[in-house]
PDB file of N, CA and C in Angstrom:
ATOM      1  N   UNK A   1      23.183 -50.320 -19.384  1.00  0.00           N
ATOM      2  CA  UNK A   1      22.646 -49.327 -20.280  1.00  0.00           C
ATOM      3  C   UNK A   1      22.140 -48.146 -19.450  1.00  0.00           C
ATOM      4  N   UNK A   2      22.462 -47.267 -20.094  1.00  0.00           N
ATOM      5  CA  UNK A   2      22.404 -46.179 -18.893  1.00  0.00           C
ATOM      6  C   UNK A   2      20.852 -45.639 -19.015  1.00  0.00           C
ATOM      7  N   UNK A   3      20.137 -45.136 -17.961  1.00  0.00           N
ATOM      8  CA  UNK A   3      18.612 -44.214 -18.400  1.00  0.00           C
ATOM      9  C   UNK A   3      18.284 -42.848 -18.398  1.00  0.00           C
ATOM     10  N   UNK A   4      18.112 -42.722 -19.459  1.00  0.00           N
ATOM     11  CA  UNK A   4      17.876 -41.121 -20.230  1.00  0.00           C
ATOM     12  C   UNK A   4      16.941 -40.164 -19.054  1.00  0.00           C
ATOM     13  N   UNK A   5      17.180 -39.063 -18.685  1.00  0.00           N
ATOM     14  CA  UNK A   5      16.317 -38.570 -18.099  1.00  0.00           C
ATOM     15  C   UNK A   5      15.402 -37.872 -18.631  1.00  0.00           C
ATOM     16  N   UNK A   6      14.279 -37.429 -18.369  1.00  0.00           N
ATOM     17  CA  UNK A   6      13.340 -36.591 -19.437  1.00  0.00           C
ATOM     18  C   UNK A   6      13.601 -35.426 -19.250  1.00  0.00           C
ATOM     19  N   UNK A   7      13.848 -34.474 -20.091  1.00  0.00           N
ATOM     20  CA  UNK A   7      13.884 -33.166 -20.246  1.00  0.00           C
ATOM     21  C   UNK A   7      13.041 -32.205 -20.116  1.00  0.00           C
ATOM     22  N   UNK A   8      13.273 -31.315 -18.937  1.00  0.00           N
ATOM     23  CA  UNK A   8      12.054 -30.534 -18.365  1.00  0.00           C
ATOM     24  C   UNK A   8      12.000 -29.377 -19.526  1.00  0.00           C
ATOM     25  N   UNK A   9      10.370 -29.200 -19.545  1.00  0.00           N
ATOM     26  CA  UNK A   9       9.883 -28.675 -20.468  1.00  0.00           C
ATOM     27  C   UNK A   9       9.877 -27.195 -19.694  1.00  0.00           C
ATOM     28  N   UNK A  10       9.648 -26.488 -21.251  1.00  0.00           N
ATOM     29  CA  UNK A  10       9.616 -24.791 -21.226  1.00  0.00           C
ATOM     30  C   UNK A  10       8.236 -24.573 -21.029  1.00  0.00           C
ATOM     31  N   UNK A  11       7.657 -23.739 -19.870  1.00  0.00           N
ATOM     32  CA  UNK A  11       6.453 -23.572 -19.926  1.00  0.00           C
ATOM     33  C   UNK A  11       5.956 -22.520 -20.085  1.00  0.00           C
ATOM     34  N   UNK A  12       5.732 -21.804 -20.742  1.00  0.00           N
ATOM     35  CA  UNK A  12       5.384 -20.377 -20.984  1.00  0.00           C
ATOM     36  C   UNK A  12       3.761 -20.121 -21.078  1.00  0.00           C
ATOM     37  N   UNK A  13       2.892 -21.057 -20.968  1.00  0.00           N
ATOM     38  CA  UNK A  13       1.521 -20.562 -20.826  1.00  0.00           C
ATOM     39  C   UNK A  13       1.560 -21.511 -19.571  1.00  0.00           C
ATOM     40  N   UNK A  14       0.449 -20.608 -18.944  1.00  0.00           N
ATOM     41  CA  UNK A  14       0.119 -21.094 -17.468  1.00  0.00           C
ATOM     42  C   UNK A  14      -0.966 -22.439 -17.404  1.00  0.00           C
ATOM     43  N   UNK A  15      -1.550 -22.295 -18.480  1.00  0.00           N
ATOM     44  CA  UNK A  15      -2.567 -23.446 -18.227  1.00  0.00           C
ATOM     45  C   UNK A  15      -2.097 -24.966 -18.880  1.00  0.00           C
ATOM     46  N   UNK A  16      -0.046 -24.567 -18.976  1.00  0.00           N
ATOM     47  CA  UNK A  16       0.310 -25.722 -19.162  1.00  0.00           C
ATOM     48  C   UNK A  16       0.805 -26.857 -18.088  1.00  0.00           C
ATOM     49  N   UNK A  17       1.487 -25.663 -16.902  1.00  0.00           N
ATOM     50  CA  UNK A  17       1.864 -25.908 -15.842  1.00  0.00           C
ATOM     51  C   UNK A  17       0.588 -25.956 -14.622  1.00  0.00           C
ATOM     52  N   UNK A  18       1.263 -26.859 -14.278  1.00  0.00           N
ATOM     53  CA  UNK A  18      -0.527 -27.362 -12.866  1.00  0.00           C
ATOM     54  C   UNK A  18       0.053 -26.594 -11.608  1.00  0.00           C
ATOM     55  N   UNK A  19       1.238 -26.051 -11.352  1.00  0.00           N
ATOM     56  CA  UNK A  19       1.269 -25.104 -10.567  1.00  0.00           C
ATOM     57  C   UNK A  19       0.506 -23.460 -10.894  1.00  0.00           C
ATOM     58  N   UNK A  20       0.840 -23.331 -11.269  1.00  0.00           N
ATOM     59  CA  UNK A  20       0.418 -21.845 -12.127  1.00  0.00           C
ATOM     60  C   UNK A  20      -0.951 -22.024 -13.120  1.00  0.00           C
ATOM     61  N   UNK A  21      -1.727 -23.063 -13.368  1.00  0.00           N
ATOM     62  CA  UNK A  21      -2.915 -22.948 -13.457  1.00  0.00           C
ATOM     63  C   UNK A  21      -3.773 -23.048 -12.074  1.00  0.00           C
ATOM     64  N   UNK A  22      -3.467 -23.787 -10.886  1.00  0.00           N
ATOM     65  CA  UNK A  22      -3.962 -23.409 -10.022  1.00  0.00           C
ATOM     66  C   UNK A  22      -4.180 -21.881  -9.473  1.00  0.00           C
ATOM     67  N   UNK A  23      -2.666 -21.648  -9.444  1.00  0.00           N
ATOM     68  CA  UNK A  23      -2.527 -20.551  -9.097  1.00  0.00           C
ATOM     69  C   UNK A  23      -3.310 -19.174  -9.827  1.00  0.00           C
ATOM     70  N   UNK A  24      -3.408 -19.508 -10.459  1.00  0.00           N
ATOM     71  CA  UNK A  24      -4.142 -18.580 -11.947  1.00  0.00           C
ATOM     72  C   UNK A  24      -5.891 -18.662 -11.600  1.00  0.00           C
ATOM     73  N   UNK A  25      -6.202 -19.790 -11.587  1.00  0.00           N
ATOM     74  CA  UNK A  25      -7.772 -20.269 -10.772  1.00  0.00           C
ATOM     75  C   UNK A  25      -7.856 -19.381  -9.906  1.00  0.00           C
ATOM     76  N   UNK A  26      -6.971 -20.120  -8.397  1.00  0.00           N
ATOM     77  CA  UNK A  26      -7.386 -19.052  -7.640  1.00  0.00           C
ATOM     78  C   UNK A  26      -7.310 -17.222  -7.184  1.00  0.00           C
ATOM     79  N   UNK A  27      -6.536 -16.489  -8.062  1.00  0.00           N
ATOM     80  CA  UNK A  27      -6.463 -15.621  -8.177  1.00  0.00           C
ATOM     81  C   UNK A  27      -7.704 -15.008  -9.281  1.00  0.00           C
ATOM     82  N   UNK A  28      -8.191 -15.563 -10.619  1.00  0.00           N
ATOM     83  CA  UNK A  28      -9.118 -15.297 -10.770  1.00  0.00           C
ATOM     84  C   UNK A  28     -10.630 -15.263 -10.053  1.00  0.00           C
ATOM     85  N   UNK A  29     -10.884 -16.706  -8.819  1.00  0.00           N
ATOM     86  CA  UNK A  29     -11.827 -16.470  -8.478  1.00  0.00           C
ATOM     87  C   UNK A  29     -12.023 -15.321  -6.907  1.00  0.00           C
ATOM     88  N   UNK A  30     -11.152 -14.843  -6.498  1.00  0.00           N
ATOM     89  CA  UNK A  30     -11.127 -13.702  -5.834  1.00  0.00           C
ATOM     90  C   UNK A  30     -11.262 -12.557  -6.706  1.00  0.00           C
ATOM     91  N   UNK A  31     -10.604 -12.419  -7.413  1.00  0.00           N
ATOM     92  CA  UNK A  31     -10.844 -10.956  -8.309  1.00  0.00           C
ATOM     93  C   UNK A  31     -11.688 -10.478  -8.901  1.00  0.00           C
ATOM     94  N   UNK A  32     -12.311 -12.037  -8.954  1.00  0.00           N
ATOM     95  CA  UNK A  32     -14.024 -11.693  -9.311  1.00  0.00           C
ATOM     96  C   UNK A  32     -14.895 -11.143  -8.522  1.00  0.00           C
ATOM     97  N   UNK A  33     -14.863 -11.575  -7.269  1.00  0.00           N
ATOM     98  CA  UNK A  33     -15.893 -11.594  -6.340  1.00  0.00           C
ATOM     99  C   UNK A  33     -15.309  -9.983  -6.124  1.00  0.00           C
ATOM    100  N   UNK A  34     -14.539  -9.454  -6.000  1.00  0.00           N
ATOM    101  CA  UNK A  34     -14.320  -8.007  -5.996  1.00  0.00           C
ATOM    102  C   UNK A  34     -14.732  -7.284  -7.168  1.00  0.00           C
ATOM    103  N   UNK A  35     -14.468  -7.491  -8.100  1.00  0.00           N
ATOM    104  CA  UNK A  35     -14.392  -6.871  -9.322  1.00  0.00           C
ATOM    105  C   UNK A  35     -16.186  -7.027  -9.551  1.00  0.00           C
ATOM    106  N   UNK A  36     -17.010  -7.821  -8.815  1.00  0.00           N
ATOM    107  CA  UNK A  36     -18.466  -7.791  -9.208  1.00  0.00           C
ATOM    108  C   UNK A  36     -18.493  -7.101  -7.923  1.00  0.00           C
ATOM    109  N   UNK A  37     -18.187  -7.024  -6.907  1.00  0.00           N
ATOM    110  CA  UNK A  37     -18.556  -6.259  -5.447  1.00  0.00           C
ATOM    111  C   UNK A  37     -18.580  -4.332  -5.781  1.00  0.00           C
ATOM    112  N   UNK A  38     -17.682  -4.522  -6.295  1.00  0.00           N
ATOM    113  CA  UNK A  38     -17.523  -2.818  -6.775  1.00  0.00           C
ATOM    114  C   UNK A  38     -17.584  -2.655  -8.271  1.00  0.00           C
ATOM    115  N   UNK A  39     -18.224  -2.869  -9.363  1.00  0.00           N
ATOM    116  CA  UNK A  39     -18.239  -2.774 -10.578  1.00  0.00           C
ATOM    117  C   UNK A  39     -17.956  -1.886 -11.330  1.00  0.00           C
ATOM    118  N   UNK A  40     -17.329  -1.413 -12.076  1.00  0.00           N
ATOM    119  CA  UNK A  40     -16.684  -0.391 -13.198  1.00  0.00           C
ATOM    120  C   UNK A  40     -17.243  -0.786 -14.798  1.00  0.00           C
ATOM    121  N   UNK A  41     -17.846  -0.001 -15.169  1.00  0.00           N
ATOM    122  CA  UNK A  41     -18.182  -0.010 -16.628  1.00  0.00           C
ATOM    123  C   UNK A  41     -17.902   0.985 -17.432  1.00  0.00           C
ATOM    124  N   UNK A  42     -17.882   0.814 -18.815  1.00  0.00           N
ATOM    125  CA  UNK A  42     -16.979   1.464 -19.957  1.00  0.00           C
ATOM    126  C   UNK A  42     -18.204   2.859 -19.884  1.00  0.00           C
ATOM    127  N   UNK A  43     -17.458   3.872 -19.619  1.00  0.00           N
ATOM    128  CA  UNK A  43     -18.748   5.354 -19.410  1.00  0.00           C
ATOM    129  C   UNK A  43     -19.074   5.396 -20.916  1.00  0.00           C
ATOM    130  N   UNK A  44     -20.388   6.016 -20.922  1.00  0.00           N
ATOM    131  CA  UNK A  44     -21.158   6.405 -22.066  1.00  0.00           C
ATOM    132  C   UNK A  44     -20.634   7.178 -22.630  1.00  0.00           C
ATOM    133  N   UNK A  45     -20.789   7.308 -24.084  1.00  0.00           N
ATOM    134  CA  UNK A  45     -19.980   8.541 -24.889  1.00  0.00           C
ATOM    135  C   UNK A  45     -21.297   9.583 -24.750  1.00  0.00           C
ATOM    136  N   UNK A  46     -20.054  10.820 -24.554  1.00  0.00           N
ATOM    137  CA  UNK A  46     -20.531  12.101 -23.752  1.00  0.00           C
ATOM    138  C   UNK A  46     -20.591  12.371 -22.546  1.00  0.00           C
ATOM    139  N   UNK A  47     -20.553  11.330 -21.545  1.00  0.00           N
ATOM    140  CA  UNK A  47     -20.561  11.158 -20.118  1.00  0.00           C
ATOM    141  C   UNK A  47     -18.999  11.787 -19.721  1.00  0.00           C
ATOM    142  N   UNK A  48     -19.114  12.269 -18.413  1.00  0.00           N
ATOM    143  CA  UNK A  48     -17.488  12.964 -18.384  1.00  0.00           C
ATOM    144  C   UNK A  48     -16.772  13.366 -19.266  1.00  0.00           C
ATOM    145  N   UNK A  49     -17.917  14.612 -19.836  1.00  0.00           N
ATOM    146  CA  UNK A  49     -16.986  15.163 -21.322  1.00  0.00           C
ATOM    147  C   UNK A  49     -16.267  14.125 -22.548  1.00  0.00           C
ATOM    148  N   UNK A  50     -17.319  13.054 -22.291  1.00  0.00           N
ATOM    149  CA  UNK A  50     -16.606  12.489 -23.933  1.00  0.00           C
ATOM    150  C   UNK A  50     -15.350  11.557 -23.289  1.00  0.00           C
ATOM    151  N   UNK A  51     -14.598  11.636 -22.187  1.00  0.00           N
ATOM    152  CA  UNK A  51     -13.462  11.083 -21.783  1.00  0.00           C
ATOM    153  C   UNK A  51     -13.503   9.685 -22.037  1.00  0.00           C
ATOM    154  N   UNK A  52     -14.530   9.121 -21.886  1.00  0.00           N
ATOM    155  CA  UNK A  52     -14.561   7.066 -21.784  1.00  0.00           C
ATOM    156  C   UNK A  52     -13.867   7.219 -20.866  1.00  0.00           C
ATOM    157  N   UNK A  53     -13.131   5.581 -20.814  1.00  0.00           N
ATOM    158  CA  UNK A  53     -12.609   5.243 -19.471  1.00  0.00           C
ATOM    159  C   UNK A  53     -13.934   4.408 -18.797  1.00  0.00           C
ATOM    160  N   UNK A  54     -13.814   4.264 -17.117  1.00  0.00           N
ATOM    161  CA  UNK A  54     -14.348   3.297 -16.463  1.00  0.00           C
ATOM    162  C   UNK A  54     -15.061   4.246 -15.449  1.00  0.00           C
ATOM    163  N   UNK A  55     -16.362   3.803 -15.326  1.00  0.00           N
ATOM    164  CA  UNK A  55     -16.773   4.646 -14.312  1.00  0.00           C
ATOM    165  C   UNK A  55     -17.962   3.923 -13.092  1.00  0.00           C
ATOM    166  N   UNK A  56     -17.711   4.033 -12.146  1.00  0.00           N
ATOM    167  CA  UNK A  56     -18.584   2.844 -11.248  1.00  0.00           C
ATOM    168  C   UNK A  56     -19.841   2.812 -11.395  1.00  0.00           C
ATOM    169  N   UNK A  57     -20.425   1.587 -11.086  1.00  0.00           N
ATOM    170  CA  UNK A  57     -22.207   1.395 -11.402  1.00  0.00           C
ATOM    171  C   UNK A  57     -22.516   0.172 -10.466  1.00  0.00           C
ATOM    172  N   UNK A  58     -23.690   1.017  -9.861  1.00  0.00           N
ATOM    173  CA  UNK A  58     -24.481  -0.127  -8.755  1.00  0.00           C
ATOM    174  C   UNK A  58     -24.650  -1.447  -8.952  1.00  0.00           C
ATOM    175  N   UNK A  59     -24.541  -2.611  -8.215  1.00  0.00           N
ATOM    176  CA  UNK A  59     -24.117  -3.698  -8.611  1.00  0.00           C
ATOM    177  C   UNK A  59     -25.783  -4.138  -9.172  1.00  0.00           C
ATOM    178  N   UNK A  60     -26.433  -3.448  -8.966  1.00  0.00           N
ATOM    179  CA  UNK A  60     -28.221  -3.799  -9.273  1.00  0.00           C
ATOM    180  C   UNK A  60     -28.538  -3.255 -10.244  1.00  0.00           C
ATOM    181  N   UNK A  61     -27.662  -2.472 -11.019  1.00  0.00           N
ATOM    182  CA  UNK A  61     -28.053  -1.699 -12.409  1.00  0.00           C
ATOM    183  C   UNK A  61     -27.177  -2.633 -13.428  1.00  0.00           C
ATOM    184  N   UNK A  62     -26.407  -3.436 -13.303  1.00  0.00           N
ATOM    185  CA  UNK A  62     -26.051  -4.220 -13.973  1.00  0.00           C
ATOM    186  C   UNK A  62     -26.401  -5.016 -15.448  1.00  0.00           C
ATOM    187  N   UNK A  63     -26.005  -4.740 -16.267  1.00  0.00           N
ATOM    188  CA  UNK A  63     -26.584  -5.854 -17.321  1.00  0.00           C
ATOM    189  C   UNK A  63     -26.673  -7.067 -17.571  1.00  0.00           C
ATOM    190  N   UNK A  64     -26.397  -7.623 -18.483  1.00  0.00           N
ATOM    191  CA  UNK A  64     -25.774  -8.971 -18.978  1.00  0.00           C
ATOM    192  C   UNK A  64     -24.607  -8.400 -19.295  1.00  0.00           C
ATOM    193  N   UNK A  65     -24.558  -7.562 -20.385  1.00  0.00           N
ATOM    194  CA  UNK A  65     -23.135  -7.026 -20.863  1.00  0.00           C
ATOM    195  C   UNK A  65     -22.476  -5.957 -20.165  1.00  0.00           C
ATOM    196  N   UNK A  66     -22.330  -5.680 -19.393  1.00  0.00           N
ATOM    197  CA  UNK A  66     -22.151  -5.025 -18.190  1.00  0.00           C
ATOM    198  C   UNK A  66     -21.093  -5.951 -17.331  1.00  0.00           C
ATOM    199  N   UNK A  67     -21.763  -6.955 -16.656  1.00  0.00           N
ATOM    200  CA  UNK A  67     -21.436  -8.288 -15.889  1.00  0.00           C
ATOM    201  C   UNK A  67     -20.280  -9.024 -16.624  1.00  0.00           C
ATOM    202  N   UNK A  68     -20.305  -9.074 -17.777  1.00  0.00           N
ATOM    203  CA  UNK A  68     -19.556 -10.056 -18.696  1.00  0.00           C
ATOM    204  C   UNK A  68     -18.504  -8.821 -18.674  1.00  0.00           C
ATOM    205  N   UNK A  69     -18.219  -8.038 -19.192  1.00  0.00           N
ATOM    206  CA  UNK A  69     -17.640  -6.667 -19.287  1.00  0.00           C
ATOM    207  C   UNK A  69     -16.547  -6.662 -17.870  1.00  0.00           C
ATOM    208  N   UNK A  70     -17.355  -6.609 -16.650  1.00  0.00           N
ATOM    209  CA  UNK A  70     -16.886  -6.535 -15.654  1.00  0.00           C
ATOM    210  C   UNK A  70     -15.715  -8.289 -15.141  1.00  0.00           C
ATOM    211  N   UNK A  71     -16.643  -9.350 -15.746  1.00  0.00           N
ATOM    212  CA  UNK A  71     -16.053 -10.865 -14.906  1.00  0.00           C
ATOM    213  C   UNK A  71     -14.767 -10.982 -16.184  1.00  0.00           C
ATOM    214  N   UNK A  72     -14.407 -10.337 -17.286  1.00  0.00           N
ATOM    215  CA  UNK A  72     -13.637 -10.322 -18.287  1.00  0.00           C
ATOM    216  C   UNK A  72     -12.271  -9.523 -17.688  1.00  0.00           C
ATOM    217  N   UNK A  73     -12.869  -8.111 -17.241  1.00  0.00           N
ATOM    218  CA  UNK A  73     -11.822  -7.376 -16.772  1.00  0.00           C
ATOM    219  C   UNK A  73     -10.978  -8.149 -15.406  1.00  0.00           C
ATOM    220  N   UNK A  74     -11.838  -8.755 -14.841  1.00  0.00           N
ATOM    221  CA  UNK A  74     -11.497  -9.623 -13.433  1.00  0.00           C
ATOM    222  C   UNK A  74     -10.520 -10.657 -14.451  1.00  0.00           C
ATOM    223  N   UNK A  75     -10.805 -11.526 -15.152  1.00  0.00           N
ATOM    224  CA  UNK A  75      -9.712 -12.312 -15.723  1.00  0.00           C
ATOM    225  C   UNK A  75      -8.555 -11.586 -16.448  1.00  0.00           C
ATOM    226  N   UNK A  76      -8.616 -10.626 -16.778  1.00  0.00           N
ATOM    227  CA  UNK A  76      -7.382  -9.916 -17.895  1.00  0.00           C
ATOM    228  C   UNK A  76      -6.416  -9.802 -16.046  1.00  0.00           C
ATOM    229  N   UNK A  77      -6.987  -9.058 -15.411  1.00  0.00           N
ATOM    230  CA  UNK A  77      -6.379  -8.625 -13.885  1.00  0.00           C
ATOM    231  C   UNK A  77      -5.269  -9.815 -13.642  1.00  0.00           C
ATOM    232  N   UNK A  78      -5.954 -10.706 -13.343  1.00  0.00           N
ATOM    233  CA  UNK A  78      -5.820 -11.708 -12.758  1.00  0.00           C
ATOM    234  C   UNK A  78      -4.446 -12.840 -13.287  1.00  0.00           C
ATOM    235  N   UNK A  79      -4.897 -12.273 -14.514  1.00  0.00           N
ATOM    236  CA  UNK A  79      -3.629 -13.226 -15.418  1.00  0.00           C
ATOM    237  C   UNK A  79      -2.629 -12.063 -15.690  1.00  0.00           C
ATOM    238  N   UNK A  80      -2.759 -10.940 -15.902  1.00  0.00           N
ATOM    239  CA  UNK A  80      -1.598 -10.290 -15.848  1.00  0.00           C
ATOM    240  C   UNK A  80      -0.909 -10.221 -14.410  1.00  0.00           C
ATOM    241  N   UNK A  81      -1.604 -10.337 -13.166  1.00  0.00           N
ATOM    242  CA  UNK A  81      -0.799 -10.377 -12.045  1.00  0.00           C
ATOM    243  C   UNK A  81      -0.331 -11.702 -11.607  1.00  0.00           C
ATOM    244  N   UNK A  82      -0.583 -12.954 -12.097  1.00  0.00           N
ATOM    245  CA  UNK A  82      -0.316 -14.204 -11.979  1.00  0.00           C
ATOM    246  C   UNK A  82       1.108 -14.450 -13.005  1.00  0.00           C
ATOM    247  N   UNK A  83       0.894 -13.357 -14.221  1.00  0.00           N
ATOM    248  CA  UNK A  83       2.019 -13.598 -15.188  1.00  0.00           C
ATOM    249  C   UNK A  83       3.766 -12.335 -14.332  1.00  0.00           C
ATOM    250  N   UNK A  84       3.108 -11.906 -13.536  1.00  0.00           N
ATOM    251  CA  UNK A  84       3.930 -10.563 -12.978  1.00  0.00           C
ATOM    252  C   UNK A  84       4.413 -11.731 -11.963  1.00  0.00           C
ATOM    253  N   UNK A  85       3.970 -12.040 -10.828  1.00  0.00           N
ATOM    254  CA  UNK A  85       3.955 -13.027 -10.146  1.00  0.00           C
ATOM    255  C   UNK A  85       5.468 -14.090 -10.526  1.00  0.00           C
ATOM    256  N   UNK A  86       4.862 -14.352 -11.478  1.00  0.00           N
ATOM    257  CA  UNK A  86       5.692 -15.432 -12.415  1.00  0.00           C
ATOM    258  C   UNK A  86       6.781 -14.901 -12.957  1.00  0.00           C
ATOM    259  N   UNK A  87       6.908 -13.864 -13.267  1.00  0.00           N
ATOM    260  CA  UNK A  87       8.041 -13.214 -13.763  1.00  0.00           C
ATOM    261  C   UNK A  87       8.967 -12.668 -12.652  1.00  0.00           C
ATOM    262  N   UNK A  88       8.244 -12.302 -11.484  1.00  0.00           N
ATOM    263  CA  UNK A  88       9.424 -12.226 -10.283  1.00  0.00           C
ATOM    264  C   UNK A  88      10.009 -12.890  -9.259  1.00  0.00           C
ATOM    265  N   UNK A  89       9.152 -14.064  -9.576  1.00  0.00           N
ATOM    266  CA  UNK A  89       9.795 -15.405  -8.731  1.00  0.00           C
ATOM    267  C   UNK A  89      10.066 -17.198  -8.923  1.00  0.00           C
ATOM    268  N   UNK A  90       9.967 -16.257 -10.297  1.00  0.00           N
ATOM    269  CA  UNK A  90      10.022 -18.182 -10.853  1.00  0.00           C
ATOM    270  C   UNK A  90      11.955 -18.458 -10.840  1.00  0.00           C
ATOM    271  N   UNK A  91      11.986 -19.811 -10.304  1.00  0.00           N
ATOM    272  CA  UNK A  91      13.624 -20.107 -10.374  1.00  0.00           C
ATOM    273  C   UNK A  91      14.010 -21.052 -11.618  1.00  0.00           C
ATOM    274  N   UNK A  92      15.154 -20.514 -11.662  1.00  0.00           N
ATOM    275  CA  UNK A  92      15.649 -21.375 -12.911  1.00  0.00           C
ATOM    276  C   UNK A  92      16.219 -22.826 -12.471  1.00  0.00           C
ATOM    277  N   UNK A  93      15.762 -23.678 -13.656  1.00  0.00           N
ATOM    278  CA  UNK A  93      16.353 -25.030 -13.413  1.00  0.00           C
ATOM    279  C   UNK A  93      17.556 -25.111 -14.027  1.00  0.00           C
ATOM    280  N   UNK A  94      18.086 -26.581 -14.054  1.00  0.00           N
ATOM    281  CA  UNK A  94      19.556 -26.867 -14.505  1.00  0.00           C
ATOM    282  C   UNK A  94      19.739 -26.251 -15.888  1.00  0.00           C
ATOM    283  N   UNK A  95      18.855 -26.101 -16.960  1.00  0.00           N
ATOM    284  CA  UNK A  95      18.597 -25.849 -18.033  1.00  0.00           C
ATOM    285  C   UNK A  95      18.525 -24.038 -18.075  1.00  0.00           C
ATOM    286  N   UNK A  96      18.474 -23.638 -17.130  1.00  0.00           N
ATOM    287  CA  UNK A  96      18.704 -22.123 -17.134  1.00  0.00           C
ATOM    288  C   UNK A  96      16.985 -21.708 -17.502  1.00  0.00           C
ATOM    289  N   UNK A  97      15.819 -23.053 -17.296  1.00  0.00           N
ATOM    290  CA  UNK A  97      14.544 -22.430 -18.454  1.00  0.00           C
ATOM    291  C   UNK A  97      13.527 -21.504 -16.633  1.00  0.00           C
ATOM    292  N   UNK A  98      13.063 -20.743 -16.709  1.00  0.00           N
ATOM    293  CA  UNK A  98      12.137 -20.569 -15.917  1.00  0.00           C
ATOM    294  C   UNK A  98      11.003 -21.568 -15.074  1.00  0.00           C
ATOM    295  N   UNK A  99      10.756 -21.972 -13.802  1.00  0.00           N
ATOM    296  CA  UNK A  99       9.739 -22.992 -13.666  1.00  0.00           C
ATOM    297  C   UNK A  99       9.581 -22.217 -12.085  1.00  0.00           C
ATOM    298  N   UNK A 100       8.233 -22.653 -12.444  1.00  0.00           N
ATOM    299  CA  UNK A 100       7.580 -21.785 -10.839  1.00  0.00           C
ATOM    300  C   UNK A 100       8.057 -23.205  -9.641  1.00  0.00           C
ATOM    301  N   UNK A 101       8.544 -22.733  -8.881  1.00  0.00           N
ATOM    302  CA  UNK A 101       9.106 -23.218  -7.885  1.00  0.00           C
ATOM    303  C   UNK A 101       9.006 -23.384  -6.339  1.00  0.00           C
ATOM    304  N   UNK A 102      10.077 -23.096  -5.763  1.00  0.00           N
ATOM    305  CA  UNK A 102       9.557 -23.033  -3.878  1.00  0.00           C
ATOM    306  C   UNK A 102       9.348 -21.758  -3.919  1.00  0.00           C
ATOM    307  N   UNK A 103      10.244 -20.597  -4.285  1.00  0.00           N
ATOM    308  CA  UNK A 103       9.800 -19.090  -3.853  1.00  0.00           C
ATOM    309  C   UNK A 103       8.373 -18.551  -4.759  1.00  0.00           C
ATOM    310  N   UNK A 104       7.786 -19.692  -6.141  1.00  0.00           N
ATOM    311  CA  UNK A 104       6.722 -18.866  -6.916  1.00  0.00           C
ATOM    312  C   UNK A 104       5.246 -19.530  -5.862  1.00  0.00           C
ATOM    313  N   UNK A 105       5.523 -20.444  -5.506  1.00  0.00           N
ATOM    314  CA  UNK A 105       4.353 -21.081  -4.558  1.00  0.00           C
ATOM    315  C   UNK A 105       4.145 -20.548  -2.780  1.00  0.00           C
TER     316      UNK A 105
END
């Protein structure tokens, strides 16, 4: 009787795959420690002519919502360059499906 092999799965979120949730970990916890080292917050309306946008602030003037603001932007970073990452070096298996591999590690 012959034995079925299991069929490798499609992984399209990272925190399904234990390669690419690592990988995702550690790229978030560097981007943090930068992203709180030099901090950027959403400018005040009227500040630089009304423009908004991001504008730097001493890491000691900080808020709560400020901080959260800032360790949020560090994760959006982080997973869009982990998903970029993933999109330019993941190899295809027999199945033609995407899987992070020898060149995504």
């Amino acid at each position: 009787m012959p034995v079925k092999k299991r069929k490798a799965s499609v992984v399209a979120d990272p925190s399904e795959d234990p390669t690419r949730k690592y990988c995702l970990q550690k790229l978030e916890e560097v981007f943090q420690q930068i992203f709180l080292r030099y901090p950027h917050v959403p400018a005040a309306q009227g500040a630089n002519g009304g423009a908004g946008g991001l504008v730097p602030k001493p890491v000691e003037q900080l808020s709560d919502e400020d901080r959260e603001f800032v360790i949020g932007a560090s994760k959006t970073f982080a997973a869009q360059l982990e998903q970029a990452m993933f999109d330019g070096y993941a190899e295809r298996d027999r199945s033609g499906n995407a899987t992070a591999a020898a060149q995504y590690k």
